[in-house]
N, C-alpha and C. Protein backbone atom coordinates (compact mmCIF):
# COMPACT_ATOMS: atom_id res chain seq x y z
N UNK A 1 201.18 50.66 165.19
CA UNK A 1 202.29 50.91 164.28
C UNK A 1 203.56 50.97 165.11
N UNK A 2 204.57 50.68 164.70
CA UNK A 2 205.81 50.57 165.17
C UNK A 2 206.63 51.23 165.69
N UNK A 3 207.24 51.64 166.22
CA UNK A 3 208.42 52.79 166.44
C UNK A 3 209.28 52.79 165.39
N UNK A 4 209.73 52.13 164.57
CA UNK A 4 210.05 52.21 163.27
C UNK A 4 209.38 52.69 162.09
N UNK A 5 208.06 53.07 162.20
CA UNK A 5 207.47 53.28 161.42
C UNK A 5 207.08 54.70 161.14
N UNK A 6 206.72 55.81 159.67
CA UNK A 6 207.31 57.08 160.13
C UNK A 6 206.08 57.07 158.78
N UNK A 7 204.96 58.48 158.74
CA UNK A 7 204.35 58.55 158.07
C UNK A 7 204.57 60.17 157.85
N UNK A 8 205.07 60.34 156.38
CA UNK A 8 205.97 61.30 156.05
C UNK A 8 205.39 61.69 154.65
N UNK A 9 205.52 62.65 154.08
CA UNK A 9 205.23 63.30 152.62
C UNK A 9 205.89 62.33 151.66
N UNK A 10 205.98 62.17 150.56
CA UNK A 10 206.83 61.56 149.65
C UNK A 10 207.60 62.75 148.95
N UNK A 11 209.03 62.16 148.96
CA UNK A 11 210.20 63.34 147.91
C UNK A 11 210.90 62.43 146.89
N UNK A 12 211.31 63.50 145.87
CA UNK A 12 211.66 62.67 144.22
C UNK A 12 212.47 61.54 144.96
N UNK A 13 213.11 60.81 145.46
CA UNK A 13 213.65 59.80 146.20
C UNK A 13 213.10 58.72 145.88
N UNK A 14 211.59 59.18 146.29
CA UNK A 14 210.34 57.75 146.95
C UNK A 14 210.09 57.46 145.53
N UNK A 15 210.34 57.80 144.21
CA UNK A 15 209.72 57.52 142.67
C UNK A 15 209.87 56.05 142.97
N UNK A 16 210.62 54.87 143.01
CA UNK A 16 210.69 53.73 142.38
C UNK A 16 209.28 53.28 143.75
N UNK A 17 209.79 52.88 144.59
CA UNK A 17 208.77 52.34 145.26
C UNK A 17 206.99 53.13 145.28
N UNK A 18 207.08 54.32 145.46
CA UNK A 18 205.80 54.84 145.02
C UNK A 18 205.12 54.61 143.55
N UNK A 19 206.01 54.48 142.94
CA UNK A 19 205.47 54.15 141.38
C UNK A 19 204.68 52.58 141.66
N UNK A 20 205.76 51.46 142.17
CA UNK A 20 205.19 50.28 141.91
C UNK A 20 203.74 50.29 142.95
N UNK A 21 203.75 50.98 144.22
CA UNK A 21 202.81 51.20 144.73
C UNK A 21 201.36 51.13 144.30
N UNK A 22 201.75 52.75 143.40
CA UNK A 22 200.46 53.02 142.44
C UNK A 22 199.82 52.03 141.99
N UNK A 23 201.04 51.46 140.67
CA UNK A 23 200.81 50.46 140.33
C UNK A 23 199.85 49.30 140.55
N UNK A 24 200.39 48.70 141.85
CA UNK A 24 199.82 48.05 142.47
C UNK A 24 198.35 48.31 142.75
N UNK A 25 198.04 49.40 143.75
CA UNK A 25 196.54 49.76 143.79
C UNK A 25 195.64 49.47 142.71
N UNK A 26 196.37 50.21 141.41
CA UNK A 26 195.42 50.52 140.42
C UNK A 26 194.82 49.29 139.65
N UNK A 27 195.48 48.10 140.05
CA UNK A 27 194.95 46.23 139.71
C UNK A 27 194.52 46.65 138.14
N UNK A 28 193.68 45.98 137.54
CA UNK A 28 193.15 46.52 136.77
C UNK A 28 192.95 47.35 135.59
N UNK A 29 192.78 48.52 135.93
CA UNK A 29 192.82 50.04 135.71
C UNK A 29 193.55 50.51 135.12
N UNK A 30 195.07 50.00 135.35
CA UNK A 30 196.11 50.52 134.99
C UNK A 30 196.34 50.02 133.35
N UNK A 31 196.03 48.94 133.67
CA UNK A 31 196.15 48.59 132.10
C UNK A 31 194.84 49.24 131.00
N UNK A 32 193.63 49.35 131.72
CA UNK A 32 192.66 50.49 131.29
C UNK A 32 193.07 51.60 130.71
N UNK A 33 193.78 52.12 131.35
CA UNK A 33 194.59 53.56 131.27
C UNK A 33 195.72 53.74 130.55
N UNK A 34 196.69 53.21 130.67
CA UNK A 34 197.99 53.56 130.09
C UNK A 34 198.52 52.14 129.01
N UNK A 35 197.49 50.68 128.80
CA UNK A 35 197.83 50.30 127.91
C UNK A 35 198.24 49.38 128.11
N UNK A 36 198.82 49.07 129.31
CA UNK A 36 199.93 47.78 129.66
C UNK A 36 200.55 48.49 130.89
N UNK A 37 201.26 47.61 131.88
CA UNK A 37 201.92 48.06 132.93
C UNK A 37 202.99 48.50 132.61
N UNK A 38 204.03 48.08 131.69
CA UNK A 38 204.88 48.60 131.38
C UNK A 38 204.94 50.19 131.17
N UNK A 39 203.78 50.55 130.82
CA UNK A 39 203.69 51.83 129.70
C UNK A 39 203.08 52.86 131.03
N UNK A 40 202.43 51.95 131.60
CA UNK A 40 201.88 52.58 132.74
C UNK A 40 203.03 53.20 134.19
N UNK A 41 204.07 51.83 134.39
CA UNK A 41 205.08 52.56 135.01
C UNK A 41 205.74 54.05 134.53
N UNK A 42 206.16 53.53 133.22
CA UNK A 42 207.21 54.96 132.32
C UNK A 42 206.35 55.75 132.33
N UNK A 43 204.89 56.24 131.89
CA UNK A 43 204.03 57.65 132.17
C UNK A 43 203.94 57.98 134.04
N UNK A 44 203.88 56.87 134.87
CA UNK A 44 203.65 57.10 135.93
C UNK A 44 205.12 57.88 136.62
N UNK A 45 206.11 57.17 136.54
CA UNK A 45 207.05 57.93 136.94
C UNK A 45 207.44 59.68 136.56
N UNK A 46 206.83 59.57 134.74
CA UNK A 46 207.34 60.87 134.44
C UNK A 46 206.42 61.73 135.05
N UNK A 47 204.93 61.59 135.46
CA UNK A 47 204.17 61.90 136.26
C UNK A 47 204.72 62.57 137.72
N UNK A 48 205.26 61.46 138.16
CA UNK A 48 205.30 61.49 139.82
C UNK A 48 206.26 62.78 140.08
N UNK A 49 207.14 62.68 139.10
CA UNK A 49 208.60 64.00 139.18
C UNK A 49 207.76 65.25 139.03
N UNK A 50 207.01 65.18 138.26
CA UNK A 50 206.03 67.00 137.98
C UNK A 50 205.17 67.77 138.88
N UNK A 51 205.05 68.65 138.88
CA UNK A 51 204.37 69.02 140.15
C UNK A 51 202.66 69.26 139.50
N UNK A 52 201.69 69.61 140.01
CA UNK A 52 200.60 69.98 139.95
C UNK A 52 200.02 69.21 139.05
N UNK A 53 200.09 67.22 138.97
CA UNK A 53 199.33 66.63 138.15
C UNK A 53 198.71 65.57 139.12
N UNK A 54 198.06 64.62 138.17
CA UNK A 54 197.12 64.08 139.32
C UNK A 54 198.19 62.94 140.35
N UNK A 55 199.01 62.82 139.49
CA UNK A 55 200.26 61.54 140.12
C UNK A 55 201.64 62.46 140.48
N UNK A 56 201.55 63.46 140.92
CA UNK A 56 202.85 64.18 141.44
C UNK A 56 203.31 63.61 142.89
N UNK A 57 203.92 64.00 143.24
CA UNK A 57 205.00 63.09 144.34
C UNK A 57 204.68 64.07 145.98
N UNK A 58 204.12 65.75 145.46
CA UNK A 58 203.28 66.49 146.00
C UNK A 58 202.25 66.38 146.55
N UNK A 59 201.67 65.02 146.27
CA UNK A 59 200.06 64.95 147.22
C UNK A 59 200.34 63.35 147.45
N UNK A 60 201.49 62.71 147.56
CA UNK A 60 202.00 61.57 148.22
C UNK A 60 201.96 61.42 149.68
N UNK A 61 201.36 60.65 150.34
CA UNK A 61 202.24 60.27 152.11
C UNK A 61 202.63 58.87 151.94
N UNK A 62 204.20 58.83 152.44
CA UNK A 62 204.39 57.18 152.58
C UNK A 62 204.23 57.00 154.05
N UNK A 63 204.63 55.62 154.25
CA UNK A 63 205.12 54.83 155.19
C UNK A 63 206.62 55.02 155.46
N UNK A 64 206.82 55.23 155.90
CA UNK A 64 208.62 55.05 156.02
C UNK A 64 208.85 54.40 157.08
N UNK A 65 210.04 52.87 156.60
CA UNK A 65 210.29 52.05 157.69
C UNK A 65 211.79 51.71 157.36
N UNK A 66 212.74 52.61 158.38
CA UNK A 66 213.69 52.52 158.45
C UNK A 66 214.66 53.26 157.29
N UNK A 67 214.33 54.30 156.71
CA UNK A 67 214.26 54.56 155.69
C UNK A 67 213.81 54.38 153.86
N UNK A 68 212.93 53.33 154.02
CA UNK A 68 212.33 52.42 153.33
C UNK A 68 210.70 52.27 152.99
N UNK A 69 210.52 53.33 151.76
CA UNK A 69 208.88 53.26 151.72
C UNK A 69 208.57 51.90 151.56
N UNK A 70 207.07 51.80 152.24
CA UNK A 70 206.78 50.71 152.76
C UNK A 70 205.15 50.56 152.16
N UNK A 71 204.86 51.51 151.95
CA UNK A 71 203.28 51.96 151.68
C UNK A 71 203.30 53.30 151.57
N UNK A 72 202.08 53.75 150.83
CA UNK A 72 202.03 54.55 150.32
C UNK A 72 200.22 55.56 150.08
N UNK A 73 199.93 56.43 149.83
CA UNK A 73 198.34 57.08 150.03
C UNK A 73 199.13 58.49 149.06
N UNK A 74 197.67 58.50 147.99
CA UNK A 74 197.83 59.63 146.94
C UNK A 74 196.58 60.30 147.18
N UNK A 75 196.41 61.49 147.31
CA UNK A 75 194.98 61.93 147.39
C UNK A 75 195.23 63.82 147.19
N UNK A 76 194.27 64.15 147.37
CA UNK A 76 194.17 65.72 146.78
C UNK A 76 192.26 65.57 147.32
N UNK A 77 192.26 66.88 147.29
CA UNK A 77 190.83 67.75 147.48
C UNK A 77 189.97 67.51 146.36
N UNK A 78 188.66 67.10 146.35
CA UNK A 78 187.92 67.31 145.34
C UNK A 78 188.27 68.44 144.04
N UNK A 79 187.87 69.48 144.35
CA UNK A 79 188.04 70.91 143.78
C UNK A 79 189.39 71.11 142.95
N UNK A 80 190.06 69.87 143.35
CA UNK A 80 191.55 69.87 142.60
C UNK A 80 191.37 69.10 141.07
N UNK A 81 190.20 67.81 141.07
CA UNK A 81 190.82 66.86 140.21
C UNK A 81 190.23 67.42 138.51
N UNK A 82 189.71 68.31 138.20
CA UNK A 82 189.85 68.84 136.74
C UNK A 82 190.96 69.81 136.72
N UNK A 83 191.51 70.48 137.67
CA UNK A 83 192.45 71.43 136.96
C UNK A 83 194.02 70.63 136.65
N UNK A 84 193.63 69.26 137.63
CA UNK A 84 195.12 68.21 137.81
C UNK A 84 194.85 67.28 136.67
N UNK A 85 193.81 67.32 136.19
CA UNK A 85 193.30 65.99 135.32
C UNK A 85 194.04 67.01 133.53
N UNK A 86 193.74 68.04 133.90
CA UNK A 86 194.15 68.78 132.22
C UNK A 86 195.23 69.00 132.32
N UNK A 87 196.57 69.11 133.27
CA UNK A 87 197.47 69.39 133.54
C UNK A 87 198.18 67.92 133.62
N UNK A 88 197.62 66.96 134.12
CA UNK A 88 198.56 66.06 133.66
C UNK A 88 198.14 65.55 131.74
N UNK A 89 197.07 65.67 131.66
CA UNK A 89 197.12 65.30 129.64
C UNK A 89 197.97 66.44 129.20
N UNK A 90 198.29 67.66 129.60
CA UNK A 90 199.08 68.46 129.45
C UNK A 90 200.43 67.61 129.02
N UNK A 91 200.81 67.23 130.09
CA UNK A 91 201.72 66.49 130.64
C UNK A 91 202.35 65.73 129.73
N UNK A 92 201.41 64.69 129.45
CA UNK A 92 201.52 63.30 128.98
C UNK A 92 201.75 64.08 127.44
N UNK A 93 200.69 64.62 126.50
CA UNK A 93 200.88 65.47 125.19
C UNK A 93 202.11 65.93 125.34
N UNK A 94 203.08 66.52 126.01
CA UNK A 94 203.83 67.40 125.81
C UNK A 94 205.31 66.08 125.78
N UNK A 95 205.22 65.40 126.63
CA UNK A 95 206.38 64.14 126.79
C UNK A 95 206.16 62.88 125.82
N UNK A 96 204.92 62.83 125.46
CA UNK A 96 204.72 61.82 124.57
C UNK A 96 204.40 61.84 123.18
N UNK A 97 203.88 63.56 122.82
CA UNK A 97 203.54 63.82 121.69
C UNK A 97 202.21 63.22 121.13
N UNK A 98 202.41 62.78 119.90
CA UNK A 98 200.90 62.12 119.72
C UNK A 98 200.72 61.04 120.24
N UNK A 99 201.71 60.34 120.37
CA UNK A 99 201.45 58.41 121.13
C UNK A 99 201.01 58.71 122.23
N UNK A 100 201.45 59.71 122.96
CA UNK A 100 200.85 60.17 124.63
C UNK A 100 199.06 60.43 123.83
N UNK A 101 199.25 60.89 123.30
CA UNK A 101 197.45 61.56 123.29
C UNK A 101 196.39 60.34 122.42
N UNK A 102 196.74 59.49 121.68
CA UNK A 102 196.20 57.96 121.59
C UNK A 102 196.18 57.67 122.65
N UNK A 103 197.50 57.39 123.63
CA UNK A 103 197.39 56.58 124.94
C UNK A 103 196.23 57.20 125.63
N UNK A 104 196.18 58.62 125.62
CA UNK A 104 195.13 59.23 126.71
C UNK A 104 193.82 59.20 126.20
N UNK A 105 193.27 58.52 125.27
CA UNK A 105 192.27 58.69 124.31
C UNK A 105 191.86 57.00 125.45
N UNK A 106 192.67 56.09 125.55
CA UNK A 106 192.24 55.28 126.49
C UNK A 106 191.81 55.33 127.53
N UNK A 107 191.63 56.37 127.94
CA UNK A 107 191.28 56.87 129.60
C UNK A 107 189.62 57.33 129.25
N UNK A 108 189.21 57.48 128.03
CA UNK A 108 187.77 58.16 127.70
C UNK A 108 186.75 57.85 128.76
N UNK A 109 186.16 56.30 129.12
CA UNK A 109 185.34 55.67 129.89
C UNK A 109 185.78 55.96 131.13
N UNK A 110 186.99 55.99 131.66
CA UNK A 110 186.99 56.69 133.06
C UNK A 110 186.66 58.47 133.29
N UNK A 111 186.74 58.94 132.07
CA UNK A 111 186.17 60.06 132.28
C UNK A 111 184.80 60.40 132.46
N UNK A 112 184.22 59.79 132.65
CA UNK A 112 182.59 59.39 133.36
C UNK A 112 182.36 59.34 134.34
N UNK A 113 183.22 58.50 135.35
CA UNK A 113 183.76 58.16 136.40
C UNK A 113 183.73 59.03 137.53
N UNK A 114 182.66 58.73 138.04
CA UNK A 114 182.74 60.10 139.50
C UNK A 114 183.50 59.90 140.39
N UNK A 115 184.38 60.84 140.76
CA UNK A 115 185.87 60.27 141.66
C UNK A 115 185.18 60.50 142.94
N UNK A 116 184.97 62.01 143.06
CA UNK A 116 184.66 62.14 144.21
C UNK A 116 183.55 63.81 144.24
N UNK A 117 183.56 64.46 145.01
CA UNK A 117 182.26 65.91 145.17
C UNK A 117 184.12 67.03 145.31
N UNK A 118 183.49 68.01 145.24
CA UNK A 118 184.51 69.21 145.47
C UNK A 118 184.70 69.33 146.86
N UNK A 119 184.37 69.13 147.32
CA UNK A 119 184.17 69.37 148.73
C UNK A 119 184.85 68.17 149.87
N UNK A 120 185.05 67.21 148.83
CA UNK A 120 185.96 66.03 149.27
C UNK A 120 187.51 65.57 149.23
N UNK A 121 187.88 64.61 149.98
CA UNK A 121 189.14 64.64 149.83
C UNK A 121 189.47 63.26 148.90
N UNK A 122 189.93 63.29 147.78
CA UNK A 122 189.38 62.24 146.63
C UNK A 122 191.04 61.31 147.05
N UNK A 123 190.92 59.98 147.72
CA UNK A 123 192.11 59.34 147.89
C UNK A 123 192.07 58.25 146.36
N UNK A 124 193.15 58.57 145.56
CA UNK A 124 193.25 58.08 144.31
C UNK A 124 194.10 56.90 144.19
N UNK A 125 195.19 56.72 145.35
CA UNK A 125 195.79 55.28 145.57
C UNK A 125 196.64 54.81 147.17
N UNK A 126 195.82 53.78 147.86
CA UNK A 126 196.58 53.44 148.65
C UNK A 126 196.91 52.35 148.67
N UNK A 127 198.34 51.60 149.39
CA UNK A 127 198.49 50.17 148.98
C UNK A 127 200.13 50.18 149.59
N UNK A 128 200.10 49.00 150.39
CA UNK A 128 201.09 48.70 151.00
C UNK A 128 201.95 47.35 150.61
N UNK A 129 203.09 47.28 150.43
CA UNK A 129 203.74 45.93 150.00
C UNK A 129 203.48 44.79 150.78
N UNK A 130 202.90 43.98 150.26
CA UNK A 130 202.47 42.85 150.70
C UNK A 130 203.32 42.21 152.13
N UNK A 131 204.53 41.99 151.71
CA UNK A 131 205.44 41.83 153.16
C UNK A 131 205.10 43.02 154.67
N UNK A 132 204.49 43.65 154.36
CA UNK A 132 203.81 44.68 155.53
C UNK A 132 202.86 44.67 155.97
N UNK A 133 201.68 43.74 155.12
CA UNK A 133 200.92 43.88 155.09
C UNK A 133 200.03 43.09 156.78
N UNK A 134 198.71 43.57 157.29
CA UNK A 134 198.63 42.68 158.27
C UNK A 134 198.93 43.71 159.69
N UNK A 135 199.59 44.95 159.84
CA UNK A 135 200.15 45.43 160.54
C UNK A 135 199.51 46.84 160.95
N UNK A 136 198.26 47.09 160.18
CA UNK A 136 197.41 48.24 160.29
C UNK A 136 198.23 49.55 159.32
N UNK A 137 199.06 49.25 158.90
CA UNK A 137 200.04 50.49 157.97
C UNK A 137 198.70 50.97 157.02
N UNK A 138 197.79 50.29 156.65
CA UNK A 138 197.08 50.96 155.48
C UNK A 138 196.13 51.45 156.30
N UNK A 139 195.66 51.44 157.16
CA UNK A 139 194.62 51.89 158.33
C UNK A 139 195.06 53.55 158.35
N UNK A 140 196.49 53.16 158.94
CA UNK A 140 197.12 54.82 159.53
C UNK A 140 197.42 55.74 158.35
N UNK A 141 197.76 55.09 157.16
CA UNK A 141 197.56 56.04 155.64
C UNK A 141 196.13 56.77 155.90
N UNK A 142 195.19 55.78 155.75
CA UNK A 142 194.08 56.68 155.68
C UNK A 142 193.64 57.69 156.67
N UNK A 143 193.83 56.91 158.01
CA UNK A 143 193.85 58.35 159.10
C UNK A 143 194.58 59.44 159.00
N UNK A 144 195.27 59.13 158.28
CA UNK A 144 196.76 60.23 157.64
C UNK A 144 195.74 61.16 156.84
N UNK A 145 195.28 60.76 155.92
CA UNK A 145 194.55 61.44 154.93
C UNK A 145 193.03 61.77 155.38
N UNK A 146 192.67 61.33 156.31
CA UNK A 146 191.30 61.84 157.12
C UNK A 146 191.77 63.23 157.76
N UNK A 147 192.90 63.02 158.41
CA UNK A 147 193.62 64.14 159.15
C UNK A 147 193.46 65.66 158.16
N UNK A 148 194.01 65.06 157.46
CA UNK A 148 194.31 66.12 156.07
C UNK A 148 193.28 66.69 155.53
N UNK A 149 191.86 66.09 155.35
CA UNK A 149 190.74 66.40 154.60
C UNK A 149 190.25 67.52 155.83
N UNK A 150 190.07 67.16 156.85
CA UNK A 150 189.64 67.47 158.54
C UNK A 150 190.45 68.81 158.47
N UNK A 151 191.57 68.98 157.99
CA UNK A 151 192.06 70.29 158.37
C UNK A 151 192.16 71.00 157.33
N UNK A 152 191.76 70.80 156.45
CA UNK A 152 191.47 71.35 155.30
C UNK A 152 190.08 71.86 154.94
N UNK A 153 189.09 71.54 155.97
CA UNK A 153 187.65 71.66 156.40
C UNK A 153 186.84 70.66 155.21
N UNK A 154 187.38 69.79 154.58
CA UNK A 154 186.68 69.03 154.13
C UNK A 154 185.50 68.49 154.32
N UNK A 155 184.70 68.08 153.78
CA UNK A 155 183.14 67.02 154.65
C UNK A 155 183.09 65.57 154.93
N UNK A 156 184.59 65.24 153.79
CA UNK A 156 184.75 63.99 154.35
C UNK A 156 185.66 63.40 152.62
N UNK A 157 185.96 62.01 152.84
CA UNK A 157 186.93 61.26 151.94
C UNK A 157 186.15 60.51 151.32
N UNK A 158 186.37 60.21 149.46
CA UNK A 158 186.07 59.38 148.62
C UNK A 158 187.30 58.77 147.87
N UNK A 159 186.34 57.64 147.67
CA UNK A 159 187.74 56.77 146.97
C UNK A 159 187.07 55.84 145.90
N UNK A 160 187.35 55.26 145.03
CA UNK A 160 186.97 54.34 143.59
C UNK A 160 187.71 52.82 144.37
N UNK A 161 187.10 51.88 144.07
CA UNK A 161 187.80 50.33 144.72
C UNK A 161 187.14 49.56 143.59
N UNK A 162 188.07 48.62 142.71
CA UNK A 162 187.52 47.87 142.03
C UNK A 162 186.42 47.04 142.80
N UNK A 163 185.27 46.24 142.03
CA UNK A 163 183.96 45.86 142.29
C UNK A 163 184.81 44.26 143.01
N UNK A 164 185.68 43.79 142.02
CA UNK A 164 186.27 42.87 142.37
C UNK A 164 187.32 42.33 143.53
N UNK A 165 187.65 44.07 144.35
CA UNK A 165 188.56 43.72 145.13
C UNK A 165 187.80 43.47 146.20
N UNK A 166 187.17 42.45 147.04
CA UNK A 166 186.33 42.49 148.21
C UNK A 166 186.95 42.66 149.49
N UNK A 167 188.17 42.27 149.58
CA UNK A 167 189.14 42.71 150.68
C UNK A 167 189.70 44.10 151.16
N UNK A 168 189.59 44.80 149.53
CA UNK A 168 189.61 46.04 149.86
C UNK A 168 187.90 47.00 150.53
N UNK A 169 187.58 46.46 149.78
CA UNK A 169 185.86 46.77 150.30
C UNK A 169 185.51 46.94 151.35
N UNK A 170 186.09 45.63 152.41
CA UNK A 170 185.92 45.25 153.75
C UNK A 170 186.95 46.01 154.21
N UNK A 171 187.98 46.43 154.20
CA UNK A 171 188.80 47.51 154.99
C UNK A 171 188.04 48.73 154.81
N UNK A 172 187.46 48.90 154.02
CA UNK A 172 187.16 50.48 153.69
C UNK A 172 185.65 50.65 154.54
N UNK A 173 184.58 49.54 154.40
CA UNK A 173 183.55 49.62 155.09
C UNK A 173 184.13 49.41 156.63
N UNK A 174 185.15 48.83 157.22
CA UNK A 174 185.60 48.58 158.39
C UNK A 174 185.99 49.67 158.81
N UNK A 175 186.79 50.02 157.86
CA UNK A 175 186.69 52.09 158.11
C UNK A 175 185.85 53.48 158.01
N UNK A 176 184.43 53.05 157.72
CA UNK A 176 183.72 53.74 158.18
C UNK A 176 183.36 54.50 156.47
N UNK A 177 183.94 54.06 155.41
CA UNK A 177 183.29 53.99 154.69
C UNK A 177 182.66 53.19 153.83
N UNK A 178 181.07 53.75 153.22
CA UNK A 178 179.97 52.80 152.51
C UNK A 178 180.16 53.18 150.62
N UNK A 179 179.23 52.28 150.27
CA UNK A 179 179.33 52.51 148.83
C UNK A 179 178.25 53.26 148.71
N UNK A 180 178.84 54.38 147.78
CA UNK A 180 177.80 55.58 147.25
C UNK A 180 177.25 55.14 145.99
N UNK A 181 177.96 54.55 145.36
CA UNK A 181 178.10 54.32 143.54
C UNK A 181 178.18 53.07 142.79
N UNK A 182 178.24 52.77 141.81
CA UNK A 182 178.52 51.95 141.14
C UNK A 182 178.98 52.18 139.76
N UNK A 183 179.93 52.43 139.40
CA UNK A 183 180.26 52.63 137.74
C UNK A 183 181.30 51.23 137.10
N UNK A 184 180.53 51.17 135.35
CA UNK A 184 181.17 50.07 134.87
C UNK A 184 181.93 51.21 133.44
N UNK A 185 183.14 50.26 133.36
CA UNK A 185 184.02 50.51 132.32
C UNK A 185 183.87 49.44 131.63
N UNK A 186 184.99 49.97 130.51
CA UNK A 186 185.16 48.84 129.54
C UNK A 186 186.02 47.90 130.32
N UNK A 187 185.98 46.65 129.26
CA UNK A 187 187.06 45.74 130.04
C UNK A 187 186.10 45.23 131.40
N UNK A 188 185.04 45.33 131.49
CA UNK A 188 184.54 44.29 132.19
C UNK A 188 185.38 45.01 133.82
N UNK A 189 185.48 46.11 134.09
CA UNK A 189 186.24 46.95 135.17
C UNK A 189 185.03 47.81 135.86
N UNK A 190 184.64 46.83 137.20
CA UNK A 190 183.65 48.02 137.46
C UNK A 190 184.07 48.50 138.80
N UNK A 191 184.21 49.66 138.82
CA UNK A 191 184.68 50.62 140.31
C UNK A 191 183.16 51.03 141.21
N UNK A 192 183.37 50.87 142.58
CA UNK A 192 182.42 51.49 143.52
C UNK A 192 183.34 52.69 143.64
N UNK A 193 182.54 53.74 144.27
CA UNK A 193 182.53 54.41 144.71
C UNK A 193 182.32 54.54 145.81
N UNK A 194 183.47 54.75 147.03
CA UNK A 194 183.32 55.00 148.84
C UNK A 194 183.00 56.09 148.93
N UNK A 195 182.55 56.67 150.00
CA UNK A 195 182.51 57.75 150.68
C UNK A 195 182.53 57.89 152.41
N UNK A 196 183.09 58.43 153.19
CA UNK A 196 183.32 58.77 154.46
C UNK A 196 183.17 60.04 154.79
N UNK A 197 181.62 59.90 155.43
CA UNK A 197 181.85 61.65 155.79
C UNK A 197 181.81 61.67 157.42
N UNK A 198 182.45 63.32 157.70
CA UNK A 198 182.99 63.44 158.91
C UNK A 198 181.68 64.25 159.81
N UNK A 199 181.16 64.85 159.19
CA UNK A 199 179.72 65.42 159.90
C UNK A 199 178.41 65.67 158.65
């Protein structure tokens, strides 16, 4: 990584580029979830500003290059993702009213979906802008977030990767994690399940 290159928390600042980030990661999914990308940016952003939901700007690390997020890693502790999962439908109900709670009625089949154990550090989106890409930036996210699980006494990191992304697959097995899982959604969307444990 670069001498230009700066792996830092994310602050309300980082919303536009962390949003498309997400975005990005979530391939797929996103339209699973929120309906369309469009719909998926506008909930994601109002997301990212709030604190204690699953997309808050609080459990963000970017890349920073030159002052310029560059990439990006979302993750939280196992033990976190039901009290963040009711707190952001909280969320969404309270800003969207009933259209928010139809929209969230789309998320049903991922609620099946084993993210990760309590005891883990559940990384929910990483993904670097393509012009960066090639340079190990998504490597050092995750060591970023290994770091984090490790001092947090974690047992180790899980993550969901579409079935279809095989490039992502191969970074993640190149990194030392294997597939635990297999779950299918609707929409023909089927996620593995990684896992990396540390002892």
């Amino acid at each position: 990584m670069g001498e230009y290159f700066l792996i830092r928390r994310a602050v309300l600042g980082d919303i536009h580029c962390c949003v498309k980030l997400i975005i990005m990661a979530m391939g797929n999914t996103v339209k699973l979830i929120f309906g369309s990308r469009e719909r998926g940016q506008q909930v994601l952003e109002y997301l990212f500003r709030h604190k204690n939901n699953r997309f808050s700007h609080e459990f963000v690390g970017v890349i920073d290059f030159k002052g310029q997020v560059v990439g990006m890693i979302l993750g939280y502790p196992g033990h976190m993702l039901l009290p963040l999962s009711i707190r952001t439908f909280l969320l969404i109900l309270r800003e969207y009213s009933v259209q928010g709670l139809l929209g969230s009625l789309k998320t049903i089949p991922m609620a099946f979906v084993k993210e990760g154990e309590r005891e883990e550090f559940c990384i929910i989106s990483l993904a670097v802008f393509p012009e960066y890409s090639g340079q190990g930036l998504g490597r050092k996210l995750l060591e970023w977030a290994e770091k984090e699980a490790k001092g947090s006494g974690l047992k180790g990191c899980s993550l969901l990767v579409e079935g279809e992304n095989k490039r992502a697959i191969v970074f993640y097995e190149n990194s030392g994690y294997r597939v635990v899982g297999k779950n299918h959604c609707k929409e023909d969307v089927k996620l593995y399940r990684m896992v990396k444990t540390f002892f």
